[in-house]
Each structure stands twice: as structure tokens, then as C-alpha cells.
N, C-alpha and C. Protein backbone atom coordinates (compact mmCIF):
# COMPACT_ATOMS: atom_id res chain seq x y z
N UNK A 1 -6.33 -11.04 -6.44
CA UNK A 1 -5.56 -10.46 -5.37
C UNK A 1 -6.04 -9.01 -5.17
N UNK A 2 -6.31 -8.55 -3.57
CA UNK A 2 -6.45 -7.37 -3.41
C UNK A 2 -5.40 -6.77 -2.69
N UNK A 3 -5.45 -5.54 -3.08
CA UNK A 3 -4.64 -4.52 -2.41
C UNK A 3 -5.24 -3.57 -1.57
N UNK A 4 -5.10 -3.50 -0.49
CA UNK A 4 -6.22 -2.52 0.89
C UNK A 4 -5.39 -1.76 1.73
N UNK A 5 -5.71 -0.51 2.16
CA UNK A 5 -5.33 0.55 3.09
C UNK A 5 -6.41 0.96 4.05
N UNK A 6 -6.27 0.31 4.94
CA UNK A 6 -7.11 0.51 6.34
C UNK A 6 -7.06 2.22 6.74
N UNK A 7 -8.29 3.10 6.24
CA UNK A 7 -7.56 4.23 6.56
C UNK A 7 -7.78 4.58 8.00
N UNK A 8 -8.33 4.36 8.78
CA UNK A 8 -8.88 4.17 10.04
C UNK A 8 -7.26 4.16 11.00
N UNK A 9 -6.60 3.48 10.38
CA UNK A 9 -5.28 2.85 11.46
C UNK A 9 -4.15 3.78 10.21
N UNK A 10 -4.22 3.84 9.27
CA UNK A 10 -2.75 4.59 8.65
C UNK A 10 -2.86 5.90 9.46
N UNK A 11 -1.58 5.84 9.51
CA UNK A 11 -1.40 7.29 10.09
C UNK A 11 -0.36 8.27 9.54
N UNK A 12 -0.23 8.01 8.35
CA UNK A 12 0.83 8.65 7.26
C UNK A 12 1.99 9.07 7.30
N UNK A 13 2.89 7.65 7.91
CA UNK A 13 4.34 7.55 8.18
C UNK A 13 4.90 7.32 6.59
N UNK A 14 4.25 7.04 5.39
CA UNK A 14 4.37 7.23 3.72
C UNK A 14 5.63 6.30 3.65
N UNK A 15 5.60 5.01 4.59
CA UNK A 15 6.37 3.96 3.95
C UNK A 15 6.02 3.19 2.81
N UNK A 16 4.97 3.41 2.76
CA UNK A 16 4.34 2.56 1.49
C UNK A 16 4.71 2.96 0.49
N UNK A 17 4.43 4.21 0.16
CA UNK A 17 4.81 5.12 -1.26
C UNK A 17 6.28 5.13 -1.32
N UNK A 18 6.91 4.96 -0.37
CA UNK A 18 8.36 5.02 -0.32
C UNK A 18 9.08 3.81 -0.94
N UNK A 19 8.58 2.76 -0.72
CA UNK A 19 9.01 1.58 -1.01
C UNK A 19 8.36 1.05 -2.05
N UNK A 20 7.22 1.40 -2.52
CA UNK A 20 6.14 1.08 -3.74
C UNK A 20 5.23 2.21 -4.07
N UNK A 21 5.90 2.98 -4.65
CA UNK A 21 5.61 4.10 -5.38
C UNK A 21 4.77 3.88 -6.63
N UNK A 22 4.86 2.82 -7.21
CA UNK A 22 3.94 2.20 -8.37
C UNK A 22 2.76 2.13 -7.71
N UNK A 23 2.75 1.54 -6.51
CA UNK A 23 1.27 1.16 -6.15
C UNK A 23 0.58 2.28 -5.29
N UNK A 24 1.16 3.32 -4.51
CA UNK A 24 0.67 4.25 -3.64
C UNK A 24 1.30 5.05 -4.41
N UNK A 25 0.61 5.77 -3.35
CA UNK A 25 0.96 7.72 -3.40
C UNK A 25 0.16 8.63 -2.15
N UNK A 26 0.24 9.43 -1.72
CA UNK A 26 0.42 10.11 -0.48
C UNK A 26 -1.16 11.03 -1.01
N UNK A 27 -2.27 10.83 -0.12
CA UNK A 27 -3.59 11.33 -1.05
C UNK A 27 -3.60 12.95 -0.49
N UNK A 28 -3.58 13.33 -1.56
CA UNK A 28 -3.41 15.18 -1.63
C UNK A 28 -4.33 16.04 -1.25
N UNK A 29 -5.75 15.08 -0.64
CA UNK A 29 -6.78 15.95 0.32
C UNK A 29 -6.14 15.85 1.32
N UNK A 30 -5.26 14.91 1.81
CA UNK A 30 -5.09 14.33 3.29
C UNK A 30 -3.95 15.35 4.18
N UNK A 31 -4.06 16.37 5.01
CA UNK A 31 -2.95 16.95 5.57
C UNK A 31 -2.23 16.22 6.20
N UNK A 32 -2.29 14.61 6.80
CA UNK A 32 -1.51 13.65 7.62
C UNK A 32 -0.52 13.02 6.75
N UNK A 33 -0.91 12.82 5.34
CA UNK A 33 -0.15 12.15 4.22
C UNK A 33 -0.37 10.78 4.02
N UNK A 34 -1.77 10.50 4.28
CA UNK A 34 -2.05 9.40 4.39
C UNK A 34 -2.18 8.69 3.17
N UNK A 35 -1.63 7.23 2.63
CA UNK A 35 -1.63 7.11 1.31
C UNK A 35 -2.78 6.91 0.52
N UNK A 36 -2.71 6.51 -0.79
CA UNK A 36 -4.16 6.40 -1.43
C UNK A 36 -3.68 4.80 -2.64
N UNK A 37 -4.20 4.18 -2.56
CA UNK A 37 -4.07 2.36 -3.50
C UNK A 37 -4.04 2.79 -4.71
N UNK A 38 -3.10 2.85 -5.39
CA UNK A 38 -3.22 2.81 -7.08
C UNK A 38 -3.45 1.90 -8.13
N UNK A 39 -2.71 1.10 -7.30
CA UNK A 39 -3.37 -0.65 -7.87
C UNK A 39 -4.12 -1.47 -7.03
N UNK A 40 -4.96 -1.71 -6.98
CA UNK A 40 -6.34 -2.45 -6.03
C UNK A 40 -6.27 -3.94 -6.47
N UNK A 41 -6.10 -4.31 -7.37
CA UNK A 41 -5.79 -5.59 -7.79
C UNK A 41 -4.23 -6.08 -8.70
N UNK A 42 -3.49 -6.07 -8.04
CA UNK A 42 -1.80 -5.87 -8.36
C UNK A 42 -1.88 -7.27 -9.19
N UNK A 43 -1.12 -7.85 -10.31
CA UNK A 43 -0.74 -9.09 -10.78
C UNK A 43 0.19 -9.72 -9.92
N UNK A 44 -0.38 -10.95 -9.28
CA UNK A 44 0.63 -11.78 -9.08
C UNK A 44 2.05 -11.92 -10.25
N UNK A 45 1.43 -12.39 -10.96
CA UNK A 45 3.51 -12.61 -11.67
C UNK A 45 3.86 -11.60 -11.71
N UNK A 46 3.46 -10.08 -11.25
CA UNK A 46 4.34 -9.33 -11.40
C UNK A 46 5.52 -9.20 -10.40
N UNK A 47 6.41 -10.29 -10.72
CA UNK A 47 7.65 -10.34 -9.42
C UNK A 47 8.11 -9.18 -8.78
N UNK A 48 8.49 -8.30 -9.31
CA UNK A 48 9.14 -7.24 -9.01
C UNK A 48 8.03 -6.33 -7.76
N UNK A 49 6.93 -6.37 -8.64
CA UNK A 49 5.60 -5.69 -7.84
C UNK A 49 5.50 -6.24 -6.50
N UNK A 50 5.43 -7.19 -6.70
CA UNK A 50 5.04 -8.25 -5.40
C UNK A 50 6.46 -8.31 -4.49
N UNK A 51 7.15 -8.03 -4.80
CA UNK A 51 8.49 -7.89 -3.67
C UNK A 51 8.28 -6.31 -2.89
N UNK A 52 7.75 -5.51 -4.02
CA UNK A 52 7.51 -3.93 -3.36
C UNK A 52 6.54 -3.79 -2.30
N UNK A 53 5.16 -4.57 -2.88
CA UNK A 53 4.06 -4.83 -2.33
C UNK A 53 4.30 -5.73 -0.49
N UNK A 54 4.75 -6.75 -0.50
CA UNK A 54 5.42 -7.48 0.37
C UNK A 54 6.33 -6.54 1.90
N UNK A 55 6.98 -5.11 0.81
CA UNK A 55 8.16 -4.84 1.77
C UNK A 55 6.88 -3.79 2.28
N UNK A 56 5.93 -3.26 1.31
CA UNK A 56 5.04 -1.79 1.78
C UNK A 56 4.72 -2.78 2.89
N UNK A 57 3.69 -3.72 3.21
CA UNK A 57 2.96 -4.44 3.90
C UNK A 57 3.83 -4.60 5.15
N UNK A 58 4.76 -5.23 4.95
CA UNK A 58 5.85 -5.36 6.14
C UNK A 58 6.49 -4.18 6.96
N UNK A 59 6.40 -2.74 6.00
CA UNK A 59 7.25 -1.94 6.75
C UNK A 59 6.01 -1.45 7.31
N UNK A 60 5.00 -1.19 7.18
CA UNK A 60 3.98 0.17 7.58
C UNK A 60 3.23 -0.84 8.99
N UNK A 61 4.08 0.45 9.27
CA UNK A 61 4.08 0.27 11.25
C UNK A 61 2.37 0.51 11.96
N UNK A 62 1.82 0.80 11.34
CA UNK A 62 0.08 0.60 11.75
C UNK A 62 -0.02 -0.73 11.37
N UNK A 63 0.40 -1.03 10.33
CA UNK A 63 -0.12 -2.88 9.99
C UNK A 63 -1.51 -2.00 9.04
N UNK A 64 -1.45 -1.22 8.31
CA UNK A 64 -2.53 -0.79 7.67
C UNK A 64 -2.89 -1.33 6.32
N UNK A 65 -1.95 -2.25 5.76
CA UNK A 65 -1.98 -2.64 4.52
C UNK A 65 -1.98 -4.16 4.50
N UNK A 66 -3.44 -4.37 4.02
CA UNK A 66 -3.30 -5.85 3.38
C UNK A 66 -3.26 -6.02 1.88
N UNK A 67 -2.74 -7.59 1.79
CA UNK A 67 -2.93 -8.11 0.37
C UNK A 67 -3.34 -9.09 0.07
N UNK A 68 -4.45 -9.02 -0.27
CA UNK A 68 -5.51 -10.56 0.48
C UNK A 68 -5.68 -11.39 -1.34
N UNK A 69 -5.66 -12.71 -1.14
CA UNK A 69 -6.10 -13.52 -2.44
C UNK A 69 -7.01 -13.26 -2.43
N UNK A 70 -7.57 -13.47 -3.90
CA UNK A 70 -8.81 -13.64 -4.26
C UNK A 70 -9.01 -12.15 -5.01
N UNK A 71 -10.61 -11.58 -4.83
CA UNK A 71 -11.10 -10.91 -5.84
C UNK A 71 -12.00 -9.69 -4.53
């Protein structure tokens, strides 16, 4: 499983970090607040993760975040 931030289309509304703070964080070169992937390959069984992961993906209004199977 991957974890991806299109930085091209984020435009650092920091729903991601807001809602999955484990996995983002807001990258501290960036004056827009654009986030930065902390986990690139998240564990599936991690239930809890994957509900955070799920809501980042769903809330961030660019559609900038995928979470694609595989490797």
C-alpha cells in the first residue's frame, strides 16, 4: 500500500494533518502549508490508521491524496 500527496494540486487547506497527524505534517519549507507523507507505505491492519488515512483522503478538497494497493 502507498500513501501519495499530489503536490501540484494540494494547496494547504492541512486537512490531512488534522485528521491524521500520524501520517502528515505541514512541510516547514512550504509558506502555503502544504503537507509532507510520513508514512509512504501505511499497514493495512493498522485499523485505526486506515480509518485516519480514509477520512485524510476523503476530506482534502484538492483530491490530492491517494492510497493506492500494492508497492
Amino acid at each position: 500500500m502507498r500513501l501519495r500527496i499530489n503536490g501540484e494540486r494540494c494547496q494547504g487547506h492541512g486537512k490531512c494533518y488534522m485528521v491524521a497527524p500520524e501520517a502528515f505534517e505541514p512541510n516547514e519549507d512550504d509558506d502555503w502549508g502544504r503537507a509532507t507523507v510520513l508514512i509512504t507505505e501505511p499497514d493495512p491492519a493498522d485499523a485505526a490508521l486506515m480509518r485516519h488515512l480514509d477520512s485524510a483522503v476523503g476530506n482534502c478538497p484538492e483530491q490530492a491524496i491517494t492510497l493506492e494497493e500494492g508497492s
